[in-house]
N, C-alpha and C. Protein backbone atom coordinates (compact mmCIF):
# COMPACT_ATOMS: atom_id res chain seq x y z
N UNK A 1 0.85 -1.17 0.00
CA UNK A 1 0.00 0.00 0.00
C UNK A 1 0.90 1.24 0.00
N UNK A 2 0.93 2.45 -0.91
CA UNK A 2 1.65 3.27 -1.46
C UNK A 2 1.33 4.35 0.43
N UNK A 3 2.05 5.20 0.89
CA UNK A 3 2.14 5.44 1.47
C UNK A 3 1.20 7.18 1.29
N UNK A 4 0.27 7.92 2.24
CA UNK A 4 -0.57 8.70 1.58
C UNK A 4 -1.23 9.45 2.85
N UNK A 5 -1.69 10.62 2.99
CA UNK A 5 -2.59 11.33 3.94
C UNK A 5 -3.78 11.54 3.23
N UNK A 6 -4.55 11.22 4.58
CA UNK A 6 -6.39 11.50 4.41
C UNK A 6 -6.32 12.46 5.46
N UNK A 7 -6.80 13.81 5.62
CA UNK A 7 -6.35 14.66 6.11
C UNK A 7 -4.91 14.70 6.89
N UNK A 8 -5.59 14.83 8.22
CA UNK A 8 -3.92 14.58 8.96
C UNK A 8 -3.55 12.88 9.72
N UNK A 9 -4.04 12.29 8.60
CA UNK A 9 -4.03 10.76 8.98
C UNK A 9 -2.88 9.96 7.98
N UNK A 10 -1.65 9.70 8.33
CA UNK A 10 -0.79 9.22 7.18
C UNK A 10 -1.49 7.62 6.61
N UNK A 11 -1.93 7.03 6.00
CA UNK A 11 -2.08 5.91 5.30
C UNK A 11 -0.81 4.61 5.03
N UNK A 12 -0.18 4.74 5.91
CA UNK A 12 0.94 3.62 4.99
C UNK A 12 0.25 2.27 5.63
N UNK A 13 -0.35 2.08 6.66
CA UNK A 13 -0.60 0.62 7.16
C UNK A 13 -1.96 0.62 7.00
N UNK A 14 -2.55 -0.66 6.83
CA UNK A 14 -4.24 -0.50 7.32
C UNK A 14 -4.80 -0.26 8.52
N UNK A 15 -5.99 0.27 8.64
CA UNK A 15 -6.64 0.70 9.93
C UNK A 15 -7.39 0.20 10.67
N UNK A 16 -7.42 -0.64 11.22
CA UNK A 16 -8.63 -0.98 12.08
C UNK A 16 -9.85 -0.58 12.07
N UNK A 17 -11.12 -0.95 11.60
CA UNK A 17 -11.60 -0.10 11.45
C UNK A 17 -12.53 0.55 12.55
N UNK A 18 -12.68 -0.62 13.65
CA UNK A 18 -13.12 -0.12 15.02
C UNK A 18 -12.40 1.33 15.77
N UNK A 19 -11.20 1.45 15.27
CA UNK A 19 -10.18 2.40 15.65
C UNK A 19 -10.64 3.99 14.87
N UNK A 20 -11.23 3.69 13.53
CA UNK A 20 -11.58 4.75 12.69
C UNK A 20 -11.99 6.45 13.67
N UNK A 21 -13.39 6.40 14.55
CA UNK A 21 -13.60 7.30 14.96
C UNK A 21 -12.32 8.04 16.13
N UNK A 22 -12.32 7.50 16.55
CA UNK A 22 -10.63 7.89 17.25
C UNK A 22 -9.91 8.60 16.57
N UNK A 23 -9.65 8.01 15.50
CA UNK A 23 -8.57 8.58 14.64
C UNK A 23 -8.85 9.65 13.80
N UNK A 24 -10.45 9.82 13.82
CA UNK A 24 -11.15 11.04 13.09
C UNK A 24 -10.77 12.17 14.32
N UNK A 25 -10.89 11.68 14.99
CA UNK A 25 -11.06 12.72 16.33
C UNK A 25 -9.56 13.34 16.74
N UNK A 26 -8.78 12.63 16.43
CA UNK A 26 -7.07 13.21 16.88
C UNK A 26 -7.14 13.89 15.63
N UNK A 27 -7.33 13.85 14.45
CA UNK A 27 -7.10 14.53 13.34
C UNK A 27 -7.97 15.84 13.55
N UNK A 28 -8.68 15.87 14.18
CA UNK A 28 -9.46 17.56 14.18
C UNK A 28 -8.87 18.21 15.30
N UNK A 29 -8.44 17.80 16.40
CA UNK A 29 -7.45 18.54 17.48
C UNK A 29 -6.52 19.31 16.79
N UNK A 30 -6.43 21.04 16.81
CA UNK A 30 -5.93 21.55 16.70
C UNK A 30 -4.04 21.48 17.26
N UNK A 31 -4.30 21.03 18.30
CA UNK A 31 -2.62 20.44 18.76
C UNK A 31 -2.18 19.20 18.38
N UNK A 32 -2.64 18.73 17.04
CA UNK A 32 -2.18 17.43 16.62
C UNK A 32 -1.95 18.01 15.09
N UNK A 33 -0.47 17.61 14.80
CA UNK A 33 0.17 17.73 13.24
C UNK A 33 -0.15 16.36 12.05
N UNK A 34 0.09 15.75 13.00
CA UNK A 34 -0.24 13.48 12.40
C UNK A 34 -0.70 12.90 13.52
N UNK A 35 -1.06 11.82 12.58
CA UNK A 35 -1.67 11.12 13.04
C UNK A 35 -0.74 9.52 11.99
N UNK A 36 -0.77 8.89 12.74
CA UNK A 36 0.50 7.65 11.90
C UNK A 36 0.09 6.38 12.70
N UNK A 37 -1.04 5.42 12.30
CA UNK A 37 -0.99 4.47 12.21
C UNK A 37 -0.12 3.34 12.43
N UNK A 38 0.34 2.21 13.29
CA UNK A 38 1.20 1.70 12.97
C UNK A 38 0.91 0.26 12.69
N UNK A 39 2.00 -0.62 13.06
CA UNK A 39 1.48 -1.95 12.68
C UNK A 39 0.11 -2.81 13.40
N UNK A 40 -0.31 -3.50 13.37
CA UNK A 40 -1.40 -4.35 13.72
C UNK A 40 -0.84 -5.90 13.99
N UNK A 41 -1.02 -6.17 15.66
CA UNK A 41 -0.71 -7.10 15.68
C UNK A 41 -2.28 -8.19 16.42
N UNK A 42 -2.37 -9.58 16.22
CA UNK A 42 -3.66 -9.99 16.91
C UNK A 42 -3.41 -10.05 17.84
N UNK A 43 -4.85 -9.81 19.01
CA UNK A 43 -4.76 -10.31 20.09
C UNK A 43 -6.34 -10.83 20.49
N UNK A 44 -5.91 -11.84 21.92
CA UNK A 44 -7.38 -12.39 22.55
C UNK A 44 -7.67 -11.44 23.22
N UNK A 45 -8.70 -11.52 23.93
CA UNK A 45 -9.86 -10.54 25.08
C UNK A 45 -10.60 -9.49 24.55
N UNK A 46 -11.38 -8.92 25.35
CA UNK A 46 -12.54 -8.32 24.77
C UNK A 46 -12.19 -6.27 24.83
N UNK A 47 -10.92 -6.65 25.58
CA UNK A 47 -11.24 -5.14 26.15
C UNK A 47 -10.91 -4.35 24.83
N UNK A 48 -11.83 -3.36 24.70
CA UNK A 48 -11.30 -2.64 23.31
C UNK A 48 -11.37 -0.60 23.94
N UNK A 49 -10.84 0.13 22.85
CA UNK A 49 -10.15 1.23 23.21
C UNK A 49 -9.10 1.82 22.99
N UNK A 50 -8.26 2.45 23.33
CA UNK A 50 -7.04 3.30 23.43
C UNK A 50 -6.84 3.07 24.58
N UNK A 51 -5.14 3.16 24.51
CA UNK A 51 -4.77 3.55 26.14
C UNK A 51 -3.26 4.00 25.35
N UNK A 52 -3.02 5.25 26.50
CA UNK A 52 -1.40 6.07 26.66
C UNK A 52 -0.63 4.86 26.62
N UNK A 53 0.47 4.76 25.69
CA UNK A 53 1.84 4.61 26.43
C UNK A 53 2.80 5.02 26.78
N UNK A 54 3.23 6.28 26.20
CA UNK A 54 4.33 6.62 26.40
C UNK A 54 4.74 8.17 25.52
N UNK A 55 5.14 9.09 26.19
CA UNK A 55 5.58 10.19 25.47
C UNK A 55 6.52 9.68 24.15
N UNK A 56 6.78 10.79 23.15
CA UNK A 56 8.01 10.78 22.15
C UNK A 56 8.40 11.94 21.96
N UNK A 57 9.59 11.97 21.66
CA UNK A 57 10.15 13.33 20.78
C UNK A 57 9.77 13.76 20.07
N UNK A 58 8.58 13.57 19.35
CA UNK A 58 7.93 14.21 18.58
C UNK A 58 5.96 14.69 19.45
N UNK A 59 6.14 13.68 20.23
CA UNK A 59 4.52 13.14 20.62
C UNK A 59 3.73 12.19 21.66
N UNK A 60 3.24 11.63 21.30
CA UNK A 60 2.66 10.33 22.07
C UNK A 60 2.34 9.26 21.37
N UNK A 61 2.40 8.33 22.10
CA UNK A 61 2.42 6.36 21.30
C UNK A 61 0.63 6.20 22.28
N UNK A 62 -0.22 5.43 20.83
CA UNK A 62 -1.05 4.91 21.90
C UNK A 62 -1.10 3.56 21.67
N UNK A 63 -2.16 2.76 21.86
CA UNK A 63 -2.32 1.65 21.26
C UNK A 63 -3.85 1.77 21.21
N UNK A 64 -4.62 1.28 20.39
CA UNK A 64 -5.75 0.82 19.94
C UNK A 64 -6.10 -0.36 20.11
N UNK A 65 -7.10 -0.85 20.39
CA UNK A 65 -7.35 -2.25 20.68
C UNK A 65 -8.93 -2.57 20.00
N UNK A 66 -9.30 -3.67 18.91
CA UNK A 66 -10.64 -3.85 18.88
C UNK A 66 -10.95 -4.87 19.51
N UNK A 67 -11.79 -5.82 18.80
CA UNK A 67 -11.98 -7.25 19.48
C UNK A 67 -11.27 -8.30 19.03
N UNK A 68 -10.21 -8.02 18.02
CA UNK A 68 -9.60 -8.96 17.61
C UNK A 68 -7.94 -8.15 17.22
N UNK A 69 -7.58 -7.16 17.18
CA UNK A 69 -6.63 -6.84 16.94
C UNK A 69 -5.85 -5.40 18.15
N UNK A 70 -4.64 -5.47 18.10
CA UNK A 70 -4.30 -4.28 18.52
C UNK A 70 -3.35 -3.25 17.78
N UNK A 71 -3.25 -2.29 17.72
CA UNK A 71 -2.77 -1.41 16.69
C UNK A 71 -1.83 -0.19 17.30
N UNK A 72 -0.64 -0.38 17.13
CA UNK A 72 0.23 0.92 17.37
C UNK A 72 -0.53 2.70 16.53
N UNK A 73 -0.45 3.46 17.26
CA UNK A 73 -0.72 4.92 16.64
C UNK A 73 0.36 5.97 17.45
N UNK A 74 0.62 6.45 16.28
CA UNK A 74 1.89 7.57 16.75
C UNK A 74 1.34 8.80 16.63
N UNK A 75 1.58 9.53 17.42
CA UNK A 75 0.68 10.95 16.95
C UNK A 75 1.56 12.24 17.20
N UNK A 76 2.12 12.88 16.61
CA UNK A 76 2.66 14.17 16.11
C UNK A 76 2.17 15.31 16.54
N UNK A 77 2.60 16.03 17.61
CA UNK A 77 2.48 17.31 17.96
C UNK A 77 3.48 17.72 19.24
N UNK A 78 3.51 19.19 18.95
CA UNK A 78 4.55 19.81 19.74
C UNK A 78 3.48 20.11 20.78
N UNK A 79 2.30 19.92 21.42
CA UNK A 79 1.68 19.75 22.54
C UNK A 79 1.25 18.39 22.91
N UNK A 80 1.89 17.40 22.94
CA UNK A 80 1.39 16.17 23.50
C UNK A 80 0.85 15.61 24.98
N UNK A 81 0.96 16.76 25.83
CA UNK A 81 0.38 16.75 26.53
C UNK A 81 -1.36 17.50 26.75
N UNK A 82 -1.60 17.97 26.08
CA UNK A 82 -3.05 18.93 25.40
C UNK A 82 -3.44 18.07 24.96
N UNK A 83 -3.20 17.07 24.22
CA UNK A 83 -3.94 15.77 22.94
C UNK A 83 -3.86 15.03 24.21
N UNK A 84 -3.43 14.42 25.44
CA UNK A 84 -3.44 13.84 26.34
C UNK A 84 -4.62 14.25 27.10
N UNK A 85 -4.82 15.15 27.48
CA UNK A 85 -5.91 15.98 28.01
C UNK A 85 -7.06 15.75 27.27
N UNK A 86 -6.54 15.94 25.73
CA UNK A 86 -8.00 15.84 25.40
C UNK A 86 -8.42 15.03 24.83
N UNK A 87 -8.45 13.57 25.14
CA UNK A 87 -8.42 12.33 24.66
C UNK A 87 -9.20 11.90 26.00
N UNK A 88 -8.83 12.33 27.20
CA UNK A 88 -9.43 12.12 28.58
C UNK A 88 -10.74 12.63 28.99
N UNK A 89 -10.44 13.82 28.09
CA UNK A 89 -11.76 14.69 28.33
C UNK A 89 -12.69 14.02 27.61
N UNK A 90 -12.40 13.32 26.52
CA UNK A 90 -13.36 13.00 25.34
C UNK A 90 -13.92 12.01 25.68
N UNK A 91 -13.49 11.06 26.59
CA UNK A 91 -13.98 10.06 26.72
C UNK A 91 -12.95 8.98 26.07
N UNK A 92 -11.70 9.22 25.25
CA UNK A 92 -11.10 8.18 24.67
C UNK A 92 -10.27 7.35 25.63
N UNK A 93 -9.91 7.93 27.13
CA UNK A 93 -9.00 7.77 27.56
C UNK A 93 -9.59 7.78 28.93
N UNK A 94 -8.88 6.68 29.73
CA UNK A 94 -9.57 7.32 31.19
C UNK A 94 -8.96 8.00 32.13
N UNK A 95 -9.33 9.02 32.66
CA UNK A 95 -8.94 10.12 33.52
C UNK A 95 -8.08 9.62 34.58
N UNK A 96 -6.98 9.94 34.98
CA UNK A 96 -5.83 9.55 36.41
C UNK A 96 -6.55 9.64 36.87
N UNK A 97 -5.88 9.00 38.09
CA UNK A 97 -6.60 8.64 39.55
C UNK A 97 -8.04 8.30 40.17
């Protein structure tokens, strides 16, 4: 698959498509530059969602999860803590403590 943006969503891997609205939603956050998909690996259990892993030098790593797969997403912005916030606020993410 040729490598490509749908707005601020890079295209090089396939998407999950349970993951889709999520990924609509980081793409309209004004403090988000990309949005980058990553590989897809399977997994068992039911729990599905996003969850944080980990800051980057560029951003934040999440993972995606449906009912059958889980999916790396890299996301691009020089406020990665604001897209953190507001992923929590949204409901994508659940709030500390």
């Amino acid at each position: 698959m040729a490598k490509y943006r749908q707005s601020k969503i890079k295209r090089q891997h396939h998407v999950v498509r349970e993951l889709e609205p999520g990924l609509r939603f980081l793409s309209s956050l004004p403090s988000v530059d990309g949005v980058i998909p990553g590989t897809i690996s399977p997994k068992s259990g039911g729990q599905m969602g996003y969850s944080f892993q980990y800051f980057t030098p560029s951003g934040l790593k999440l993972i995606g999860r449906s009912s059958g797969a889980a999916q790396e997403i890299f996301v691009i912005s020089a406020r990665p803590h604001d897209v953190l916030q507001e992923l929590q606020d949204h409901g994508f993410l659940p709030k500390p403590g």
